[in-house]
N, C-alpha and C. Protein backbone atom coordinates (compact mmCIF):
# COMPACT_ATOMS: atom_id res chain seq x y z
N UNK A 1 -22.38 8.05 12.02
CA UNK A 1 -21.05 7.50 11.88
C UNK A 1 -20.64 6.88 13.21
N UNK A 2 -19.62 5.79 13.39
CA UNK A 2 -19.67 5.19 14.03
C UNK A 2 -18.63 6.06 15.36
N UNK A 3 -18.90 5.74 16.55
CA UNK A 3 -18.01 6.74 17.47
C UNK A 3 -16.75 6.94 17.43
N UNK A 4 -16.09 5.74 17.19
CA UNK A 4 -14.50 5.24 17.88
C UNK A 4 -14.10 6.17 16.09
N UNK A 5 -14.77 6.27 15.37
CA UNK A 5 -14.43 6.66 14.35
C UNK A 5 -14.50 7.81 14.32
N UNK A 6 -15.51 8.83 14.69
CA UNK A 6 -15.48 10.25 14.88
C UNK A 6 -14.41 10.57 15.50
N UNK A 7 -14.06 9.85 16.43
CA UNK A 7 -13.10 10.10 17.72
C UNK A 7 -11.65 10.02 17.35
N UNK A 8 -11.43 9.27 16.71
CA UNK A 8 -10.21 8.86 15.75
C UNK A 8 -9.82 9.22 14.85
N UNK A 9 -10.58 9.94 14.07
CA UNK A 9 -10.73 10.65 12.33
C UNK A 9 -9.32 11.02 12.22
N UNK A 10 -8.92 11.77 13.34
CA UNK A 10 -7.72 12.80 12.89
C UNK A 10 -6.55 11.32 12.76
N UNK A 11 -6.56 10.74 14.07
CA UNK A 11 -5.47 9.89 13.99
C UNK A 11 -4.98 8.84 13.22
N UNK A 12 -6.42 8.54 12.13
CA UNK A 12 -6.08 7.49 11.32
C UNK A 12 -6.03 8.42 9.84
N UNK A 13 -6.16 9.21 9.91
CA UNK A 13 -6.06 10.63 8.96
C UNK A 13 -4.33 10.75 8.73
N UNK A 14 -3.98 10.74 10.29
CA UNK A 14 -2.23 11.24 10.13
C UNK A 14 -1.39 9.83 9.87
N UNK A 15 -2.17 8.66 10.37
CA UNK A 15 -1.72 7.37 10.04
C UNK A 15 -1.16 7.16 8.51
N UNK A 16 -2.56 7.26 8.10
CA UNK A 16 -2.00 7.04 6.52
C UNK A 16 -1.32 8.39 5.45
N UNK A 17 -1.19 9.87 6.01
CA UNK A 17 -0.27 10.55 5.23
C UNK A 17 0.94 10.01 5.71
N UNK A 18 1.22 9.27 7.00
CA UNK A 18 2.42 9.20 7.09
C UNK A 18 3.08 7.68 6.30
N UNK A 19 1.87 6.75 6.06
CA UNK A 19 2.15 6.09 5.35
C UNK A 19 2.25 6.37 4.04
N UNK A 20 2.02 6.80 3.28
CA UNK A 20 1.83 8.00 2.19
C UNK A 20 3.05 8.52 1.97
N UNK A 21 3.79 9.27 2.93
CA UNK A 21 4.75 10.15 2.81
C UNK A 21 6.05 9.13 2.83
N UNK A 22 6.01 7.99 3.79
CA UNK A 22 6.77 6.95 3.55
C UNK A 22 7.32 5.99 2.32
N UNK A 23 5.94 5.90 1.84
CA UNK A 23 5.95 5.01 0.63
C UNK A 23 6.38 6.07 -0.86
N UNK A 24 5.71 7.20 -0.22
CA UNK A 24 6.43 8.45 -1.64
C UNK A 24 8.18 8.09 -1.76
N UNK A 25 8.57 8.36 -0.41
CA UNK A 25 9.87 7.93 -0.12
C UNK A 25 10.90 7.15 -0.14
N UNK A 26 9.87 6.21 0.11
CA UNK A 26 11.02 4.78 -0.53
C UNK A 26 10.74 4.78 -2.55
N UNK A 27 9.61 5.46 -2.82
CA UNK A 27 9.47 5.37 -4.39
C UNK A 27 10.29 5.82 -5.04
N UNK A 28 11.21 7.04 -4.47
CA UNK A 28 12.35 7.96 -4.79
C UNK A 28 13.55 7.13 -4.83
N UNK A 29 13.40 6.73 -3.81
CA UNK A 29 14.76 6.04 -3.28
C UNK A 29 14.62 4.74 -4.02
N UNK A 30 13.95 3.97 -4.48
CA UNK A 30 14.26 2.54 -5.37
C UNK A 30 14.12 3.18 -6.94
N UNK A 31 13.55 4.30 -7.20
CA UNK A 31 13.90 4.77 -8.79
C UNK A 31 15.06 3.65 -9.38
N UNK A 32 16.42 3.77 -9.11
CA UNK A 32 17.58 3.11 -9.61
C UNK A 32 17.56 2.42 -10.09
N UNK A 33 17.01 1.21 -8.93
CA UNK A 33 17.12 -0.12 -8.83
C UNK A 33 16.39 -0.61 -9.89
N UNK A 34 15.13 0.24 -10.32
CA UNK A 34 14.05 -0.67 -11.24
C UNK A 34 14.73 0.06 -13.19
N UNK A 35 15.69 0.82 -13.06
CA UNK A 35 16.50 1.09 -14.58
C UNK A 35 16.89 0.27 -15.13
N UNK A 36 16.88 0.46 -16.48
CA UNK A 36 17.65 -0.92 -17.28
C UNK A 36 18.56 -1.25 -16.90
N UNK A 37 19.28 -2.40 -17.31
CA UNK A 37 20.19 -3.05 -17.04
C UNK A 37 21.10 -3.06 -17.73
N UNK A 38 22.21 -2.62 -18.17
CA UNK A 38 22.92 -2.35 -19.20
C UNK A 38 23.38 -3.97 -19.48
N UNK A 39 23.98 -3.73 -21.01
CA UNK A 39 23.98 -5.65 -21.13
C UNK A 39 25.75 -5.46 -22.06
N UNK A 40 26.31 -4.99 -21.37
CA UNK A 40 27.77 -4.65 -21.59
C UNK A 40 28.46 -5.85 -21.37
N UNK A 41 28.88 -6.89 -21.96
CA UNK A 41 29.80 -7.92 -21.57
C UNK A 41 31.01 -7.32 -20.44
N UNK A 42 31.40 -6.39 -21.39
CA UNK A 42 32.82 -6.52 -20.64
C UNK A 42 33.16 -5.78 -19.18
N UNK A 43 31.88 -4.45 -19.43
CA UNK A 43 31.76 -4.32 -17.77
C UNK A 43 31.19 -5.17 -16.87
N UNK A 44 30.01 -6.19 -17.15
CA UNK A 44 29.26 -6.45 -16.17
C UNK A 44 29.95 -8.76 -16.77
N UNK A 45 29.89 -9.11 -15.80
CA UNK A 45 29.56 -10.35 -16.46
C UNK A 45 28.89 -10.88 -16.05
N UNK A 46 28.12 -12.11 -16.72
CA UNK A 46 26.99 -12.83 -16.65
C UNK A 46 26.67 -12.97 -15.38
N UNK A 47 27.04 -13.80 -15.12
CA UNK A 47 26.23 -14.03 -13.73
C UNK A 47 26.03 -12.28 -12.71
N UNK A 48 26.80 -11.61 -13.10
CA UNK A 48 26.57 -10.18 -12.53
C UNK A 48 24.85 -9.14 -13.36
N UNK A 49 25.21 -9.24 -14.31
CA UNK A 49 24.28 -9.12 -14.85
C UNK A 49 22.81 -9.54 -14.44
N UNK A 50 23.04 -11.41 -14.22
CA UNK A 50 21.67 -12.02 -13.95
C UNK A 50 20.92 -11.67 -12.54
N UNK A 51 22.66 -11.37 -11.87
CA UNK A 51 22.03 -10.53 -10.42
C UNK A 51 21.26 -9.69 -10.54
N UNK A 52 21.48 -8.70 -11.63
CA UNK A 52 21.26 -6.83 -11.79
C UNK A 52 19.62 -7.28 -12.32
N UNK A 53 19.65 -8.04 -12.92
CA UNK A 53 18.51 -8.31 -13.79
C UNK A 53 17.11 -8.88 -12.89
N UNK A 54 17.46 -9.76 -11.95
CA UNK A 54 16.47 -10.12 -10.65
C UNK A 54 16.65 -8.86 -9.55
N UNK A 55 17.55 -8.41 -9.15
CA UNK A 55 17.67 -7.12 -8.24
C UNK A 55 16.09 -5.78 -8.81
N UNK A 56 16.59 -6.17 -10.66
CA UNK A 56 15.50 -4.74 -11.30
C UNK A 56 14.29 -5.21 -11.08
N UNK A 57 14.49 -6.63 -11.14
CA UNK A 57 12.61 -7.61 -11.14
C UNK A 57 12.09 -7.31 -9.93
N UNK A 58 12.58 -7.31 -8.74
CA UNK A 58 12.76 -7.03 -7.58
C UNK A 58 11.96 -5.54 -6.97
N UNK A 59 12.73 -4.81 -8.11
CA UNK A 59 12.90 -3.08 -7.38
C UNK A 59 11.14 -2.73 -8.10
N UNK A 60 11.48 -3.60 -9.35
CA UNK A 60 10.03 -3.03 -10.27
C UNK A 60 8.83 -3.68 -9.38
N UNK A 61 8.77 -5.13 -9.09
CA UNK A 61 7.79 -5.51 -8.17
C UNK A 61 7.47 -4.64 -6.98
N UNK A 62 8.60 -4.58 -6.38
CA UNK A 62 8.52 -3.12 -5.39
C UNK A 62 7.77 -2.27 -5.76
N UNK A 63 7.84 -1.54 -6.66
CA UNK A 63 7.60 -0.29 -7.29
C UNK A 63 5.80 -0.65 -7.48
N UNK A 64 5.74 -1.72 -7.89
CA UNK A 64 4.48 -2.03 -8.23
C UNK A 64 3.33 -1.83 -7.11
N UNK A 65 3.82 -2.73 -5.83
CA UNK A 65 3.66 -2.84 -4.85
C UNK A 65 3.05 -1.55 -4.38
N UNK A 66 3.82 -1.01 -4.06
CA UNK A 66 3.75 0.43 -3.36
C UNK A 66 3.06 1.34 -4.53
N UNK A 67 2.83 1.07 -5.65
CA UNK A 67 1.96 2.14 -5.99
C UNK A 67 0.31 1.82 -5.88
N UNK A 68 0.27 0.33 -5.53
CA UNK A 68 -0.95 -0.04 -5.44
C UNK A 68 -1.64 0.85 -3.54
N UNK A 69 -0.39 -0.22 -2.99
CA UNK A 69 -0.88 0.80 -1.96
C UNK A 69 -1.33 2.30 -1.12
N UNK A 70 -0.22 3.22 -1.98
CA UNK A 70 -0.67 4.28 -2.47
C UNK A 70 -2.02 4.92 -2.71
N UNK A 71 -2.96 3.50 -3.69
CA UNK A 71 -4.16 3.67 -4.07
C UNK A 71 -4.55 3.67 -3.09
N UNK A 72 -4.78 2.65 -2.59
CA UNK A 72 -5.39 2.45 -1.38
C UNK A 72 -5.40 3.29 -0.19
N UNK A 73 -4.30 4.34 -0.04
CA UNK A 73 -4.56 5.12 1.14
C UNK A 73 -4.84 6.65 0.77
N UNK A 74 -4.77 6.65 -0.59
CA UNK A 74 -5.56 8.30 -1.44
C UNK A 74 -6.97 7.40 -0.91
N UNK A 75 -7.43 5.81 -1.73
CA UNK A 75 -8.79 5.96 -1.40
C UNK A 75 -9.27 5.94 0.35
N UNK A 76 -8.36 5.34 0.88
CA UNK A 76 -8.86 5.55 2.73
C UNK A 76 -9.01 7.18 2.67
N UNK A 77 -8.27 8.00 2.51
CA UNK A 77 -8.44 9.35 2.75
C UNK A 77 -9.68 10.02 2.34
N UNK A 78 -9.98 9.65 0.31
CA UNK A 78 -11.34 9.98 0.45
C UNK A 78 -12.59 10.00 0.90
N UNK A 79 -12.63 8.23 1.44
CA UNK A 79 -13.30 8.23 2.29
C UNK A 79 -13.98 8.73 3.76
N UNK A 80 -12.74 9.58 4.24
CA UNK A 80 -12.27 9.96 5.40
C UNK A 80 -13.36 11.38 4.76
N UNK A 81 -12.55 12.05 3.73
CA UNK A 81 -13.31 13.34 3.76
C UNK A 81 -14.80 13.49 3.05
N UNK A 82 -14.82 11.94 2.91
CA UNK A 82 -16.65 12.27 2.19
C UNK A 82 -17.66 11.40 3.43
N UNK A 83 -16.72 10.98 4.56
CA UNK A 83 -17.33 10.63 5.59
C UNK A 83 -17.87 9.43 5.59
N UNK A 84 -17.26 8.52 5.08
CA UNK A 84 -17.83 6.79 4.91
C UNK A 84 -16.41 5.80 5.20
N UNK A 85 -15.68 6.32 6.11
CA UNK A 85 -14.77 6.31 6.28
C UNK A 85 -15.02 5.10 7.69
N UNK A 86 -14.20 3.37 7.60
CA UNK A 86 -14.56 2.91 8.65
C UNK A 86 -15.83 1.49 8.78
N UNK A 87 -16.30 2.08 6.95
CA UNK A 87 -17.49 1.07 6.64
C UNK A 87 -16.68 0.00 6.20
N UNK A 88 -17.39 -1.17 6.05
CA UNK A 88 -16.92 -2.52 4.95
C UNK A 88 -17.57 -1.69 3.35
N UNK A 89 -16.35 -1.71 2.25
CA UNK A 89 -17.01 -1.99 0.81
C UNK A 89 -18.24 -2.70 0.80
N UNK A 90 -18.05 -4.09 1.06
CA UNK A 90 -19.08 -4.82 0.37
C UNK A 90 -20.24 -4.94 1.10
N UNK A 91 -20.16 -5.04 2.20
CA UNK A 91 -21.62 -4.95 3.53
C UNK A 91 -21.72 -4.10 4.39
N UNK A 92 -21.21 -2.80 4.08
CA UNK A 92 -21.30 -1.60 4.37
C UNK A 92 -21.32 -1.53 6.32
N UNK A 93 -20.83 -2.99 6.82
CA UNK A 93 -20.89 -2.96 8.14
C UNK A 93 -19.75 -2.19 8.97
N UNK A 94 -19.62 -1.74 9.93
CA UNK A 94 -18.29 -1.29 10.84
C UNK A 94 -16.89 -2.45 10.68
N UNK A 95 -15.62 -1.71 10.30
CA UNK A 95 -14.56 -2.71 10.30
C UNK A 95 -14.14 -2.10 11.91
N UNK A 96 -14.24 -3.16 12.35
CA UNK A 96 -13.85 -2.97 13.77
C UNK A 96 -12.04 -1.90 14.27
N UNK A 97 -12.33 -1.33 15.02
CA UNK A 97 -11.36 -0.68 15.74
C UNK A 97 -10.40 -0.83 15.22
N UNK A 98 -9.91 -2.20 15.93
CA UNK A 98 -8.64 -3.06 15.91
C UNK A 98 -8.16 -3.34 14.80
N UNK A 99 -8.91 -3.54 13.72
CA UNK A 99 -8.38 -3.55 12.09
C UNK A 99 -7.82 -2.34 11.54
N UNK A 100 -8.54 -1.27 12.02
CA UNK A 100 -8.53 -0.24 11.52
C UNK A 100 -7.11 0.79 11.97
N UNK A 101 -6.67 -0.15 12.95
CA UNK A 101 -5.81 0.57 13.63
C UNK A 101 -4.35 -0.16 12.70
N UNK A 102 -4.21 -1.28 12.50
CA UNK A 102 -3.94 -2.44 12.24
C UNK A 102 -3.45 -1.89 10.91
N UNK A 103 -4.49 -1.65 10.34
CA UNK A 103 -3.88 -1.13 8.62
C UNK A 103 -5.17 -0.01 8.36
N UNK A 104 -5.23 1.35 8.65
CA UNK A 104 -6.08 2.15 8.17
C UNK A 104 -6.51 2.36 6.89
N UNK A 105 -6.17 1.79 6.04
CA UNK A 105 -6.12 1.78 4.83
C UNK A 105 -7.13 0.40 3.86
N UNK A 106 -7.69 -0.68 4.86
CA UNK A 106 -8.28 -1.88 4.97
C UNK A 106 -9.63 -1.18 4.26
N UNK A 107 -10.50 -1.87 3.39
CA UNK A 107 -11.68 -1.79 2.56
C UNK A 107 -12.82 -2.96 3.52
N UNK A 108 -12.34 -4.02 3.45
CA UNK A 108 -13.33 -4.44 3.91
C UNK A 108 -13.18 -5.51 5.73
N UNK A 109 -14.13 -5.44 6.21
CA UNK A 109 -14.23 -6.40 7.48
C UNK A 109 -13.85 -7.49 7.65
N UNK A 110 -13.54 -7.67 8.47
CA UNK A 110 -12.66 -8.96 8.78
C UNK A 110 -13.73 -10.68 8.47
N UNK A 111 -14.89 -10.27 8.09
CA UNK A 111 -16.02 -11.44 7.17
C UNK A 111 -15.97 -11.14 5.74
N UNK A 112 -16.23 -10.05 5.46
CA UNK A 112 -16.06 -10.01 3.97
C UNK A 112 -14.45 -10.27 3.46
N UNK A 113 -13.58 -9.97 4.55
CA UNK A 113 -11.83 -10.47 4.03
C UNK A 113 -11.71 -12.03 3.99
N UNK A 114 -12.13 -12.24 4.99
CA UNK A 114 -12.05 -13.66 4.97
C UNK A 114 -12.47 -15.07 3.88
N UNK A 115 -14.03 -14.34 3.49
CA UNK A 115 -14.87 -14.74 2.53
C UNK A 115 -14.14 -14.78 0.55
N UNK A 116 -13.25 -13.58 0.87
CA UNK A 116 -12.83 -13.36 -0.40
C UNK A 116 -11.61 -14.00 -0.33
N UNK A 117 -10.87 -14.61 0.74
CA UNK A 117 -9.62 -15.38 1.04
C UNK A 117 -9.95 -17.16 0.52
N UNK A 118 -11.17 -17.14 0.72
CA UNK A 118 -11.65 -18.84 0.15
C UNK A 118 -11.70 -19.00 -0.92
N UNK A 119 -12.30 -17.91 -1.55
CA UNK A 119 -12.92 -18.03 -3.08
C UNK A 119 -11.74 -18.10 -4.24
């Protein structure tokens, strides 16, 4: 395994529960926002409504968002504890330091990211 990575394990370990614990957090906290929209004329009016209605599009994209990432840092973690933690997915090469620091949670190297940015 690669050094800077042995050496680091713990810190990019606490990186992403804390991203983790963050994103749990804001998931709580936008619940609201992504609820129906009640379609009451006389409390809400239209154009209030159309607000409430892009605000929910909004909160749900959010919501979306963050549960993807989520994935992504349960899977950085497994990686972490089955010890392949640090590789590229696709060319199994070292994602350098600086990426890793950058977003611990990153799958592949800054060639295989790039490569899949053209296509």
């Amino acid at each position: 395994m690669v050094y800077y990575v042995l050496m680091d394990m713990k810190n990019f370990k606490q990186k992403l529960l804390a991203l983790e614990s963050e994103l749990t957090h804001l998931k709580s906290t936008n619940k609201n926002a992504s609820d129906i929209v009640e379609l009451d004329q006389a409390a809400v009016g239209r154009l209030s409504r159309m607000d409430a209605l892009q605000a929910q599009a909004m909160a749900q994209e959010t919501n979306r968002r963050n549960e993807l990432e989520l994935t992504r840092i349960n899977s950085a973690l497994q990686r972490i504890e089955d010890n392949n933690y640090g590789y590229c997915l696709r060319c199994d090469k070292e994602i350098s330091e600086n990426r890793l620091n950058i977003n611990p949670a990153v799958t592949l190297c800054i060639n295989c990211a790039s490569q899949s940015e053209q296509n």
